[in-house]
Every structure is written in C-alpha cells, then in structure tokens.
Protein backbone atom coordinates (compact mmCIF):
# COMPACT_ATOMS: atom_id res chain seq x y z
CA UNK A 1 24.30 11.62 -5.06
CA UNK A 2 23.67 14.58 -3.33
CA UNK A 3 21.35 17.12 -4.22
CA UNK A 4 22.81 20.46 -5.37
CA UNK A 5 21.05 23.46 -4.04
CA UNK A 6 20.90 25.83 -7.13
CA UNK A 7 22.94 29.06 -7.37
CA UNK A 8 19.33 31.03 -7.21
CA UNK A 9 19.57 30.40 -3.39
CA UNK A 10 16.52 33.21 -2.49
CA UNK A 11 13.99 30.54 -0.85
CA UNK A 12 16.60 29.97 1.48
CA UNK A 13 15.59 32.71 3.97
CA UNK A 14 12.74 30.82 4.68
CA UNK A 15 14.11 27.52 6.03
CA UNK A 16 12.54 26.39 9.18
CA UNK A 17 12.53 24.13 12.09
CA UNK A 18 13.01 21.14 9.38
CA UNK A 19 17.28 22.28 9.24
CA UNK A 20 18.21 21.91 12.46
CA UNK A 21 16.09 18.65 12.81
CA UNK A 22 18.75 16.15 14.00
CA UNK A 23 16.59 13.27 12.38
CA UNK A 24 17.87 11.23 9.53
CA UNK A 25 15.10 10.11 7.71
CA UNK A 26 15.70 7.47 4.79
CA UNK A 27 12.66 6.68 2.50
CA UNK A 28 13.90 3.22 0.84
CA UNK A 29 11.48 2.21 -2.74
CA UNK A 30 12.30 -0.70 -4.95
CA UNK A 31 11.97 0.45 -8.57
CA UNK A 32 9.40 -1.26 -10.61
CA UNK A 33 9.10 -4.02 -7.88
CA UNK A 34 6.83 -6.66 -9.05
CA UNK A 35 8.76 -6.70 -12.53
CA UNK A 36 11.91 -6.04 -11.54
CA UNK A 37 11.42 -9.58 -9.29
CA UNK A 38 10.08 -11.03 -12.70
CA UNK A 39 13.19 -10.18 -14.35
CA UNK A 40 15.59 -10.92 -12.08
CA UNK A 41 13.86 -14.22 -11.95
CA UNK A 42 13.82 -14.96 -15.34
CA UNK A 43 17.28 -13.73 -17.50
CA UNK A 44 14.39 -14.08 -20.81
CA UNK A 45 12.66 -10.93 -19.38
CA UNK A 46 15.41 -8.68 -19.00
CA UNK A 47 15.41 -5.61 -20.93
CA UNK A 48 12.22 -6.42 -22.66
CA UNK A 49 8.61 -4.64 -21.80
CA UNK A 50 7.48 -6.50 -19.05
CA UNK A 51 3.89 -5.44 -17.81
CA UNK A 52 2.94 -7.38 -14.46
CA UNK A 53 -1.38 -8.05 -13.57
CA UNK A 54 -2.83 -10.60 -15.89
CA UNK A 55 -1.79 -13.42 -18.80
CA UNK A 56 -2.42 -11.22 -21.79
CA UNK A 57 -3.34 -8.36 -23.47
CA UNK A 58 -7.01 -9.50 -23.67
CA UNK A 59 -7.70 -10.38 -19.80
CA UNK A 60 -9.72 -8.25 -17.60
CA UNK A 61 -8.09 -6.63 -15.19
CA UNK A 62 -5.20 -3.73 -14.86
CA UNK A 63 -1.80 -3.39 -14.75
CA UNK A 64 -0.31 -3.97 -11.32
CA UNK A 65 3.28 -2.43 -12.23
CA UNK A 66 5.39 -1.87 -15.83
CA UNK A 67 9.14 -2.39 -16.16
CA UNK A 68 10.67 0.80 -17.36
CA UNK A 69 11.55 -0.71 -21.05
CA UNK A 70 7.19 -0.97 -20.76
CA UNK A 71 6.62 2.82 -19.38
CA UNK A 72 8.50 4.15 -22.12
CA UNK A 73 5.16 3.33 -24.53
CA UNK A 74 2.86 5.16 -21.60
CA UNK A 75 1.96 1.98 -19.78
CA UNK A 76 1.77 2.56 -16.18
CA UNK A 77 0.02 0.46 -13.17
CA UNK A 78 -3.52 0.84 -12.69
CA UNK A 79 -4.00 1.32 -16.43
CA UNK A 80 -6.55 -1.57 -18.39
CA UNK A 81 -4.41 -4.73 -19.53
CA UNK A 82 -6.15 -4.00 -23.08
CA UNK A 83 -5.27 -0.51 -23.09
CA UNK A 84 -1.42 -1.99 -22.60
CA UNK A 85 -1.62 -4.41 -24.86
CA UNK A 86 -2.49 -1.50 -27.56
CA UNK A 87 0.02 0.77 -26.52
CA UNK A 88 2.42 -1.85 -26.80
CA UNK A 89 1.85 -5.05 -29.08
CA UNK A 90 5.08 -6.78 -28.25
CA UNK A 91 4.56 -6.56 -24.48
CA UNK A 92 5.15 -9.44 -22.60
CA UNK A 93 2.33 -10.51 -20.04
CA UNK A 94 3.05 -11.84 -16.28
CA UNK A 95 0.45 -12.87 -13.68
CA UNK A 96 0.53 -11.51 -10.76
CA UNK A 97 2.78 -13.79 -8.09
CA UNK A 98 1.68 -12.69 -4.66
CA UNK A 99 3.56 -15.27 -2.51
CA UNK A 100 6.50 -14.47 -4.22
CA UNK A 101 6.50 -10.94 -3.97
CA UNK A 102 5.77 -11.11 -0.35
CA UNK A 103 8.91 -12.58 0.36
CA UNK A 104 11.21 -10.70 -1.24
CA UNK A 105 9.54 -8.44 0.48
CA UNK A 106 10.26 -9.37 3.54
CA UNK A 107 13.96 -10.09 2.48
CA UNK A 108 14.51 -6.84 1.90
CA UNK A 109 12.79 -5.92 5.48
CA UNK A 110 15.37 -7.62 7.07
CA UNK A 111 17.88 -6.23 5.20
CA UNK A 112 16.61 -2.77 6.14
CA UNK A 113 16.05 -3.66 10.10
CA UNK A 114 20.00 -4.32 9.95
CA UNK A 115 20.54 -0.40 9.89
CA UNK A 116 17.80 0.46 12.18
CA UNK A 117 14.63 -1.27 14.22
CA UNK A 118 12.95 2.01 13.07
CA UNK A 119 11.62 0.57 9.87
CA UNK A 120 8.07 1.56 8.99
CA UNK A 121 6.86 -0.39 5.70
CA UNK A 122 3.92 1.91 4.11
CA UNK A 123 3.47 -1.02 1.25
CA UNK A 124 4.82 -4.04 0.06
CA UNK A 125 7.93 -1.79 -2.19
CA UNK A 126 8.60 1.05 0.09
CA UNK A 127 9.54 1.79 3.81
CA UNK A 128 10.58 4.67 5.57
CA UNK A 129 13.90 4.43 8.27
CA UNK A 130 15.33 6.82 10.83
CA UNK A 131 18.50 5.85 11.30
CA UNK A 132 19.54 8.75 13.60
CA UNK A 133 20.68 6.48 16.09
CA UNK A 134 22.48 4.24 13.87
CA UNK A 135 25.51 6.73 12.41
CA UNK A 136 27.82 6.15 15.14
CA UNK A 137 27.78 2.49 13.93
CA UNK A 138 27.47 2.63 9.95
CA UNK A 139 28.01 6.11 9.14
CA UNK A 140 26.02 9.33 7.98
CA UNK A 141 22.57 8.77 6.20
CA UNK A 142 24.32 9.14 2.27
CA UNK A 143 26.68 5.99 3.54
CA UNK A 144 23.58 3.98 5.01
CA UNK A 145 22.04 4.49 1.84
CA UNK A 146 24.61 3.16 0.10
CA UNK A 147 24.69 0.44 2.13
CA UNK A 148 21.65 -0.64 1.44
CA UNK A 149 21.62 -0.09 -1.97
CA UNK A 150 24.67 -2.40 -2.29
CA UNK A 151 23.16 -4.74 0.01
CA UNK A 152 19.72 -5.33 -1.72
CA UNK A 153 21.87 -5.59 -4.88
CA UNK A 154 24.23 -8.05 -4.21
CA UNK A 155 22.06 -10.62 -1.79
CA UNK A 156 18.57 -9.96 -3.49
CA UNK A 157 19.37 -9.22 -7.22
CA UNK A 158 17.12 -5.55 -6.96
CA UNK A 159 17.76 -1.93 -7.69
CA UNK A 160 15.74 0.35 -5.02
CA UNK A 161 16.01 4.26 -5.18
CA UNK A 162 16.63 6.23 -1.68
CA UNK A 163 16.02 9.30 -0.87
CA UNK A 164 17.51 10.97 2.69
CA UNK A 165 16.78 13.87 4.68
CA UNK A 166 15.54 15.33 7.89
CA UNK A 167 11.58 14.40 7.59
CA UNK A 168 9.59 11.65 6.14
CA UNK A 169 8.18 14.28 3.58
CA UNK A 170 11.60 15.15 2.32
CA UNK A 171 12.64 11.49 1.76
CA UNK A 172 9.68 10.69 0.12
CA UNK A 173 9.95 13.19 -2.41
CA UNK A 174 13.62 12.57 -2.97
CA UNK A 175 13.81 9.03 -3.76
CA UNK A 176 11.11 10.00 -6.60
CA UNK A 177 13.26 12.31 -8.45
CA UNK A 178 16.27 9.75 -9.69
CA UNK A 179 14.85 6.44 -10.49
CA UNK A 180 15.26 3.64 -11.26
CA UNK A 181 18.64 3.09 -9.01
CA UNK A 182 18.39 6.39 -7.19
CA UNK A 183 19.85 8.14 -4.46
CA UNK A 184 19.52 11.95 -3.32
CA UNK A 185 20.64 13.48 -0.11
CA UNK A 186 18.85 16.39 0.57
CA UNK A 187 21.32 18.07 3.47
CA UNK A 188 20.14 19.62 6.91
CA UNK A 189 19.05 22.74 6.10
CA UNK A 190 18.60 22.40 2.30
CA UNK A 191 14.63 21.64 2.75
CA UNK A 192 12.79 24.58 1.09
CA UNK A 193 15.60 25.51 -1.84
CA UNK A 194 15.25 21.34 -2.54
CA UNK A 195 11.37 21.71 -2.80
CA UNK A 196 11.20 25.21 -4.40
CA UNK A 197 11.44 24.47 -8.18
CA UNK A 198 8.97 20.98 -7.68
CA UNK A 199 5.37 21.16 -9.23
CA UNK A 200 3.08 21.99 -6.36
CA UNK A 201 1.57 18.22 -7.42
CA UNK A 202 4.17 16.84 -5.53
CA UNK A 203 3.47 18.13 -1.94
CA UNK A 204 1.21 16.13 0.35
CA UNK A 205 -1.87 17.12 0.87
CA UNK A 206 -2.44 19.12 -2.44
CA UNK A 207 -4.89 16.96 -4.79
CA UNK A 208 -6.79 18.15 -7.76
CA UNK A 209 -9.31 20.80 -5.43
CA UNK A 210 -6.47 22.39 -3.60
CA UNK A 211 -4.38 22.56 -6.68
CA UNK A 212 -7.09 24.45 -8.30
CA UNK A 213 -7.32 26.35 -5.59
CA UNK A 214 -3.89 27.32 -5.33
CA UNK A 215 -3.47 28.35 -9.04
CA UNK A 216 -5.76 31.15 -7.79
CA UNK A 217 -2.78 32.62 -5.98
CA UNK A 218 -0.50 32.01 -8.86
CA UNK A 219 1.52 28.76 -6.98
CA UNK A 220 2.72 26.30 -9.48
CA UNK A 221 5.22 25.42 -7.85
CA UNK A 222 6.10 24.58 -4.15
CA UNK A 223 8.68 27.55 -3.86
CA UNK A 224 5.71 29.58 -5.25
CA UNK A 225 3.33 28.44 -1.72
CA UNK A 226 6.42 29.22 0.42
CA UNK A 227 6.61 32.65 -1.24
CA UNK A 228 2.62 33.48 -0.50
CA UNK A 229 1.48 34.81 3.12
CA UNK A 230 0.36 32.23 5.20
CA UNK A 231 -3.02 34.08 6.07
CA UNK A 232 -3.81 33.88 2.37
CA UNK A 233 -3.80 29.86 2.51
CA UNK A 234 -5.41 30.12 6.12
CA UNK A 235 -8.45 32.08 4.86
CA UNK A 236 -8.91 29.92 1.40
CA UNK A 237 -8.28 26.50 3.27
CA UNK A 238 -8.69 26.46 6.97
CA UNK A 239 -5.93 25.18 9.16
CA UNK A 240 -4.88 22.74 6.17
CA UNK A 241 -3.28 26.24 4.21
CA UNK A 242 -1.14 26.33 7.42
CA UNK A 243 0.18 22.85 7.22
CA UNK A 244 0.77 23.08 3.56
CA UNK A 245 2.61 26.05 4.23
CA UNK A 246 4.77 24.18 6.56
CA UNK A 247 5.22 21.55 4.44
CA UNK A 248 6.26 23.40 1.50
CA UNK A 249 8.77 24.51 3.73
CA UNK A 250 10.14 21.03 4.30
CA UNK A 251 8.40 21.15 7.92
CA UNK A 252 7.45 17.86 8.93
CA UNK A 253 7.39 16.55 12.51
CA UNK A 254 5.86 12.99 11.78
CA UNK A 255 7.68 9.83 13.15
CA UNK A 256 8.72 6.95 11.40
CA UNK A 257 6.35 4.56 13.40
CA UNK A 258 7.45 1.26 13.34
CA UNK A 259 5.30 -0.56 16.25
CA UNK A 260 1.76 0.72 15.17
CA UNK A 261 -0.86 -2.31 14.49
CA UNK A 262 -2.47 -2.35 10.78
CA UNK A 263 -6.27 -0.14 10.88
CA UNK A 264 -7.85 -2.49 9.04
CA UNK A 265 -7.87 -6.15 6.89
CA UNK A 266 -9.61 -6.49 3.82
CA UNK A 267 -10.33 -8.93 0.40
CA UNK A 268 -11.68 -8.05 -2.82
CA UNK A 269 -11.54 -9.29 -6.11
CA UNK A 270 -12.70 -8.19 -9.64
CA UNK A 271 -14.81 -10.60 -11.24
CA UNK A 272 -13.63 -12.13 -14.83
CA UNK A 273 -17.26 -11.19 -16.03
CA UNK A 274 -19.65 -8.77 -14.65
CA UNK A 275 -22.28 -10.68 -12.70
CA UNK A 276 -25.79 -10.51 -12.12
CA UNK A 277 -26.32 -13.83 -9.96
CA UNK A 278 -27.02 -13.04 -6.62
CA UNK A 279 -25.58 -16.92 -5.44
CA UNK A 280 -21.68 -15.95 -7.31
CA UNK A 281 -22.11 -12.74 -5.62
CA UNK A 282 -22.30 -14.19 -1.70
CA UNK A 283 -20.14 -16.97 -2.73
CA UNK A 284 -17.50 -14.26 -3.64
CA UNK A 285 -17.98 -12.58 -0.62
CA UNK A 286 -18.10 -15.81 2.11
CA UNK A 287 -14.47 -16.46 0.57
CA UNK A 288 -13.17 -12.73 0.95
CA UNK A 289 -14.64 -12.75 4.57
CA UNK A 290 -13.18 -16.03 5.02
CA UNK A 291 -9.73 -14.61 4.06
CA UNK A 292 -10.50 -11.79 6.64
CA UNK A 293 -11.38 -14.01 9.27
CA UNK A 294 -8.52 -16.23 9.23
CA UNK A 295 -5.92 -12.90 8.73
CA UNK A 296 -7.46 -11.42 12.17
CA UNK A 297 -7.07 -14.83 13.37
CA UNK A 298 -3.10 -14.97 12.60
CA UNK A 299 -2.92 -11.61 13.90
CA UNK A 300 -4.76 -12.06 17.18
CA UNK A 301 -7.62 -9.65 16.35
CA UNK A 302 -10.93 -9.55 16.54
CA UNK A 303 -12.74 -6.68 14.73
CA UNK A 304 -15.67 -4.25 15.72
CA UNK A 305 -16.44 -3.00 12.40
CA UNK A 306 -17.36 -4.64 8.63
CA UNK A 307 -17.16 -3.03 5.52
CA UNK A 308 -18.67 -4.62 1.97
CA UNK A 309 -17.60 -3.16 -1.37
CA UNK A 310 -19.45 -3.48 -4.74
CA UNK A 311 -18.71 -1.86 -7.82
CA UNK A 312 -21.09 -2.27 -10.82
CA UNK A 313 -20.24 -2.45 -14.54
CA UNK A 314 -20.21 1.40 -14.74
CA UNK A 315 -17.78 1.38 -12.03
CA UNK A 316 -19.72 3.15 -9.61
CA UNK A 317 -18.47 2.46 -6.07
CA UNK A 318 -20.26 2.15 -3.22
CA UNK A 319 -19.17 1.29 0.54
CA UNK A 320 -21.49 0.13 3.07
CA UNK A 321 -20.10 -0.48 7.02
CA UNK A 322 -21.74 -1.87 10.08
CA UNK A 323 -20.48 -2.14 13.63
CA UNK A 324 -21.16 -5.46 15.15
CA UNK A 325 -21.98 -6.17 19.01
CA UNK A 326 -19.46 -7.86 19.66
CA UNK A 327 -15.58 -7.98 17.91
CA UNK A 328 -15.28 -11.22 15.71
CA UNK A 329 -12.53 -13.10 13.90
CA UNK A 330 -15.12 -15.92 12.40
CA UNK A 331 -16.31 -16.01 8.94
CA UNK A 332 -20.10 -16.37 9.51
CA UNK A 333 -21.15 -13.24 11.35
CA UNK A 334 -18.52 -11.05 9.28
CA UNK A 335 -20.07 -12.43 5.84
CA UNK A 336 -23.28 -12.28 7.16
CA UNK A 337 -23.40 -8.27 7.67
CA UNK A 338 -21.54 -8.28 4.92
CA UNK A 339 -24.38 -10.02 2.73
CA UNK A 340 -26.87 -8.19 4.56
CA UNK A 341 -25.09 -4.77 3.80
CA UNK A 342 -24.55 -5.40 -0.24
CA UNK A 343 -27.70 -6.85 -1.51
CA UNK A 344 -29.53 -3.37 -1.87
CA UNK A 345 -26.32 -2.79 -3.57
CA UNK A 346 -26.15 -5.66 -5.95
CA UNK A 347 -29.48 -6.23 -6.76
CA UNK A 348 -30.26 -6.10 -10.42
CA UNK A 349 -27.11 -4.82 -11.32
CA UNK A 350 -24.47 -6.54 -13.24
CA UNK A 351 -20.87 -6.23 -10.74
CA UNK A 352 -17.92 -5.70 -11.56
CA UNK A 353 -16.16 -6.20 -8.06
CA UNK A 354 -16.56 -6.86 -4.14
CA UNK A 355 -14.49 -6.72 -1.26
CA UNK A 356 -14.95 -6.91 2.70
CA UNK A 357 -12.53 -5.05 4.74
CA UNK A 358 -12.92 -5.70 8.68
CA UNK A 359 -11.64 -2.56 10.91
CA UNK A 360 -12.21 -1.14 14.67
CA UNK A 361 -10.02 -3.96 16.51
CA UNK A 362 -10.17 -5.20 19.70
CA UNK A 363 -6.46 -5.79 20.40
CA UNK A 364 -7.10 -8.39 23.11
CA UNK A 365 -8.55 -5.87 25.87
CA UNK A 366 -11.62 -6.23 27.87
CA UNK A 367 -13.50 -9.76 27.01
CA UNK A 368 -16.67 -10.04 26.56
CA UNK A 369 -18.75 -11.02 29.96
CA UNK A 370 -20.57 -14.06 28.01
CA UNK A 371 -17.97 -15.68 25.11
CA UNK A 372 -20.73 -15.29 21.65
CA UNK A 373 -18.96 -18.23 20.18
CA UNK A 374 -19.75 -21.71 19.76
CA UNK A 375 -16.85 -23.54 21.39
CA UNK A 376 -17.05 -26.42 18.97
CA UNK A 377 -17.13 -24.09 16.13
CA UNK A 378 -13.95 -22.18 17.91
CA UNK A 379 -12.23 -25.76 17.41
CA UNK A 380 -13.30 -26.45 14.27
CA UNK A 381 -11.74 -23.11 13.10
CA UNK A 382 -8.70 -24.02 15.18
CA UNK A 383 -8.24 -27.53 13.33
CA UNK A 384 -8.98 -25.60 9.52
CA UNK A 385 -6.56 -23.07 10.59
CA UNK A 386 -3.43 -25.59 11.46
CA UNK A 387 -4.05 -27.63 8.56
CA UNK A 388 -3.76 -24.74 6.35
CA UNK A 389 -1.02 -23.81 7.65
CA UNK A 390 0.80 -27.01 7.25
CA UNK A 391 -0.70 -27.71 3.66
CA UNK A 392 -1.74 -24.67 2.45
CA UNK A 393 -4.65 -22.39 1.73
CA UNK A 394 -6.75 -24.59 -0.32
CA UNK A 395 -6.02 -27.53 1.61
CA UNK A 396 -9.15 -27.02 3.91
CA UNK A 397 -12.23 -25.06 2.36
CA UNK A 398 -16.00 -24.24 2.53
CA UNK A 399 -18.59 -26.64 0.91
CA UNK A 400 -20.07 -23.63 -0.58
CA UNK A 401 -16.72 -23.30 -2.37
CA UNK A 402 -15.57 -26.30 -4.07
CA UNK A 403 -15.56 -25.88 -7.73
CA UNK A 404 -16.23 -22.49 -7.84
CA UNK A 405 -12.98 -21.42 -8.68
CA UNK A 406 -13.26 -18.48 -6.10
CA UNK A 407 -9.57 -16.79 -6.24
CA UNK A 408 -7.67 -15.95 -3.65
CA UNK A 409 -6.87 -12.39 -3.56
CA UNK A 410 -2.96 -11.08 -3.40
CA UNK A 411 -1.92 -8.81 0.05
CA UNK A 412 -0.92 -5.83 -1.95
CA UNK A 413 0.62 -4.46 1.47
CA UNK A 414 2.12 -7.15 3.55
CA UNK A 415 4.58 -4.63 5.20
CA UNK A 416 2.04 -3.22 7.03
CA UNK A 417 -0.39 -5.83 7.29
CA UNK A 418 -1.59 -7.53 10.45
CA UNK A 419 0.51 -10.42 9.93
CA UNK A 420 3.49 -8.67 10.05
CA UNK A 421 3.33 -8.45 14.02
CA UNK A 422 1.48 -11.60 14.96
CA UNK A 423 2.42 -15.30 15.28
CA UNK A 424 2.77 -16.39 12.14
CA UNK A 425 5.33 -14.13 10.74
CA UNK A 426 7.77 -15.69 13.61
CA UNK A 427 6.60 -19.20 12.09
CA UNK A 428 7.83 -18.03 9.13
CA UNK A 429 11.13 -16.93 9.71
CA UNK A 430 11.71 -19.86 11.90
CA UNK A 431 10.76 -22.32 9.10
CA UNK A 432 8.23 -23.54 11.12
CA UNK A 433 5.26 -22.77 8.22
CA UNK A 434 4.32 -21.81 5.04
CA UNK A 435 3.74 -17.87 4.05
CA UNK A 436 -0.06 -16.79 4.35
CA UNK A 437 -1.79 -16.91 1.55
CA UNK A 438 -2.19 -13.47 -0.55
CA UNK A 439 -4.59 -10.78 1.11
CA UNK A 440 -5.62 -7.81 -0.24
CA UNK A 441 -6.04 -4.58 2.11
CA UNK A 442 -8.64 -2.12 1.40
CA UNK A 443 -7.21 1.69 0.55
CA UNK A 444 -9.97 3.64 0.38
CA UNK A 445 -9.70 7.44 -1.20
CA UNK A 446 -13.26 9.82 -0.84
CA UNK A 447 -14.47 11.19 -2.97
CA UNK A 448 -18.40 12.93 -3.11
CA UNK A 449 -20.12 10.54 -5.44
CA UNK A 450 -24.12 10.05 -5.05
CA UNK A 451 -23.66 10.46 -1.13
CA UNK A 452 -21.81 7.02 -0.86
CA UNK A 453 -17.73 6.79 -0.80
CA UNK A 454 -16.07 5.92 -4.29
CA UNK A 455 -12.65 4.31 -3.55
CA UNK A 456 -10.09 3.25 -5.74
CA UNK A 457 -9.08 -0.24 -5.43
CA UNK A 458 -5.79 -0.56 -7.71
CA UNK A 459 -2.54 -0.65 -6.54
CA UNK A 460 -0.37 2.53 -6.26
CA UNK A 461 2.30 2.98 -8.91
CA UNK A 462 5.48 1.23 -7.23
CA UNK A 463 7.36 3.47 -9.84
C-alpha cells in the first residue's frame, strides 16, 4: 500500500531535489529467505519455528536466518545456535543449503530482470531496480511491485516485501517497515514527511558514534536531523553531517548499478572446535584459497591483493593483506601469502575461524611481459577445473585434503558475486553445468581494535 503522509505535514517545507527526481527506484527483499525456502520446501515446516545455520541446538555456529513463528521468542540471525535453542526449546533445526538457496536466488533474478535490466543484487535476498524506463510497458512503480510480488508468489512459492520511491535510500527503508509480504510506496515528493517520525538508527551512515553524537543535538529521530542547521552537523562531523543532512532529507543521487564487477572473493569457515594445530590451520586455509582460486578462475580474474583472517577463541579478529607482484588466480601463491601472513597470528593460540578473501583485480588488462605460471600447472588447473564442473566440487581435490573433512564454505552473496558475470553463470542457465559450489564473500566492518581491523563475519539479518 501506499504510505500515508501524516496530517502533521510541517517537515514538508523541507523537501528537496529527491521530489522531483523522475527515478523509480524499487528495493525488492525476500522475507526470511533461507527459511521461508525451507518451508516452502517442506509443508512439515510451515508455521512452526524454523531457525536456519546448523543441525541442533547444541552445534557451534550461529543462526543464519529465523522464520517469523522463530523471531517471535527473540531469535534472530547472527545470534549463537545454543542461545536459540534456549530461547526456544521446541525450535526446529535446518542446515544451511547453499546450492539451493543460490538458485532460487537466481530464479527470482530473472524474474526481476523481466521489469528492468537495471537490477543490482546487494546479497543473495535483496536487489535494488529502477524501473523508470519500464512504466510505459508495465505501469507505475506501485503496479511493478505488484507484479512482482504476484510473480515470485505464484512461480516460486515466496513472499518478498517492496518498498518504492525516488532513491535507493528511500526504497530501502520502505520495504523494512511492512514485512513479511510488504509493500509501501513512498510518492514523489513525500521523502522527508516519510522519514521524519523514523528512529535516526535507520538512516545510512549513522552507527553507534554518530548516534551518540547526534543525541547531543537532541535528534532522535530523522525529522529531528532535518530540523537542525546544517552547519551544526558540518562542524561536529565534517562533510559526513552534510550528507546525513541530505539524506535525512530523502536526498540520494546514487544509481542502481547493475554492470559493476564484484571488489573482492573470499572463503572462511568457523572451525567445529577451536584449534591449536598449526597443520589443520594451513590445511583450512589451502582449501579456502583453493575455493578463491577457482571462483577468480570462473570469473576471469586474476587478483593483486590477499587477505587472511583468523579469529581466536576470544573472538578477537585480526586481518592481515599483502599485495602480490603479479595478479594470480592459482591456489599456491594465494595460500602461500596467505600462510605466510597468519602464522604470527595463529601461533599458540587456540582459533576459532579463518578466511582468505582475494581483492585488487586485474580485469584482463595489460599482461604481464613474462607469463609467472607454469604452463603445465596452467593445464593441470584447466583439467581439475572441467572435471569439477562436470562432476562436482569434490570430484577432483588436493592430496593434502582427503579425509580431512575440510567444508566447503556457502556464497552468502551470489547476486553480486564474481560468478554472476562470468562464464559459468551462462553454463548454467543453458544447462550446460552444474551450479558452483558455495563461496563465502568477505564483508568486512572497522572497527579500532588493538590497531588491527575486527570484522564481522555473519550474515546480515535477511529479515
């Protein structure tokens, strides 16, 4: 439905730029994703707390997503599985199913690209569209949504919440508001009076410093930062108290990029037990840079840059990166700087988790003037990569490996992965090939913690 702009209508006087926008923006998020696809897939499930990231209660590990009937006890994702299973005895457990949620994903892509080719997927449940150029064919942004929503509902068995409006920031925070099964229309013009009575929580850009901060000048509220004089916000915060003046406003000039290649490709996994054993350790990490390699190899990449990851078993978090002298898409000189990068980091400490991310890509510009690579290990990696991709993941694998039970980690993100735009996404809609097998991108969040970068590794609530 539409959003109502209240009979109070004094923040008005203040709209911007953002009204006369002619942009339709549609942000497009499927409620409770991972166990909405469990339920749908399995009629026992419906209705019944569903929590999604591990096989029970006991398991290490945290909750990748809760189905509403599970939020209602205070489960939500990124909380312990144990801490679930007290807050709610009768939950019902579900591993994670990577491959599976990856295509649905992509079903619902295609749905989406139907309306617009203007489709930017931010994560594996949500994508933004500007559709702008698409109401002469299908209507105004309130009926594409509708569309959609009917769409996904009928051919993929899902309930998504949309929000519309002139910028991405607008849609964003509309499709929040209404779920699960949501839709608000936040009309040209409308911006600030939507935005005005929302906790200031909810604007980009405002985490727990700035909020503090802000509660210096009274704002609680986002109409309460579009009330206060922008050279207050300038002098406290720099050029950012300008932007989140704007944005408070509703002012947000950012496209809905749809073309741009992923920044980066990472692994990482969380250890069932914290270890100590320098030999599980690399193992660990030779399969998550294997995973890396083979991902920049699907996409045509070669990167510039590694990253390692190790948290301990007092999750302190510590990045490490490296540029190499030359972009790579092999294993051995990734995990190698990777190795050489953790081992101050690991040593005598128990750890808790690792991950290698590769970044800085060469998107096939300027070769190198001698080729660094072994040509019979380039066609050895060539015949590993074909026959995975006819058998499968585990079909080919490291000496080093066998046995170990090494996992392979789940793509959180596959709409904006690599992948997405290289060769083997075409295989895949042609039939041609398998899926790739699960990845796991690296989203990093800095913070100041003993000099190093503490990141957050769970998965964002796909509320």
């Amino acid at each position: 439905m539409s959003w109502q702009r209240p009979r109070d209508d004094s923040g008005m006087s203040r709209a911007t730029s953002a009204a006369s926008s002619p942009r339709t923006i549609l942000h497009v998020d499927l409620d409770a994703f991972f166990a909405a696809v469990e339920q749908r897939d399995n009629p026992d499930l419906r209705g019944k707390p569903v929590v999604v990231g591990g096989g029970g209660p006991n398991d290490r590990g945290v909750v990748s997503t809760a189905s509403y009937e599970a939020r209602k006890f205070g489960i939500h994702s990124a909380m312990p599985l144990r801490t679930a299973g007290r807050l709610c005895p009768d939950a019902i457990f579900v591993p994670v199913d990577g491959a599976k949620y990856q295509r649905v994903s992509r079903e619902v892509l295609e749905i989406l690209r139907r309306f617009t080719p203007q489709v930017e997927a931010i994560s594996i449940d949500e994508a933004w569209l500007d559709v702008t150029r698409s109401r002469a064919l299908f209507g105004d942004g309130e009926s594409i949504a509708r569309q959609i929503k009917d769409a996904v509902h009928d051919e993929i068995g899902l309930r998504i919440s949309v929000g519309v409006a002139t910028t991405k920031l607008v849609a964003k925070i509309a499709s929040d508001l209404r779920k699960p099964d949501g839709l608000v229309v936040v009309p040209p013009g409308e911006e600030a009076a939507f935005l005005d009575p929302l906790p200031i929580s909810r604007l980009w850009g405002v985490g727990p410093k700035t909020a503090a901060a802000l509660v210096d000048y009274g704002v609680r509220t986002i109409g309460d930062l579009q009330r206060l004089a922008r050279q207050h916000l300038i002098r406290r915060l720099g050029p950012h108290g300008s932007t989140l003046v704007d944005r408070a406003h509703g002012i947000d000039g950012d496209p809905v990029d749809f073309g741009d290649p992923a920044k980066s490709i990472g692994h990482e996994t969380t250890f069932d037990v914290d270890s100590a054993d320098p030999e599980v350790i690399e193992r660990t990490l030779l399969a998550m840079a294997d995973g890396v390699a083979a991902r920049l190899r699907v996409a045509g990449y070669k990167a510039s840059t590694v990253e390692v990851k190790i948290r301990d078993s007092s999750f302190n978090t510590v990045i490490r990166q490296r540029t190499l002298p030359e972009p790579t898409d092999l294993t051995d000189p990734i995990w190698r700087v990777a190795v050489e990068l953790g081992r101050p980091l690991y040593r005598g400490k128990k750890i808790r988790l690792v991950g290698v991310t590769a970044s800085n890509f060469d998107l096939g510009g300027q070769m190198a003037l001698f080729d660094p690579d072994d040509p019979r290990q380039r066609a050895v990696v060539r015949a590993a990569d074909a026959v995975r991709r006819r058998w499968g993941e585990r079909a080919v694998t490291r000496a080093r490996l066998i046995g170990t039970r090494t996992p392979v980690p789940f793509e959180r993100d596959f709409g904006t992965s690599a992948e997405k735009r290289g060769e083997h996404a075409a295989d895949v809609k042609r039939g041609r090939t398998k899926p790739l097998p699960p990845g796991h991108p690296d989203a990093a969040k800095p913070s100041d913690t003993q000099g190093d970068t503490e990141i957050d590794d769970l998965p964002p609530e796909d509320a």
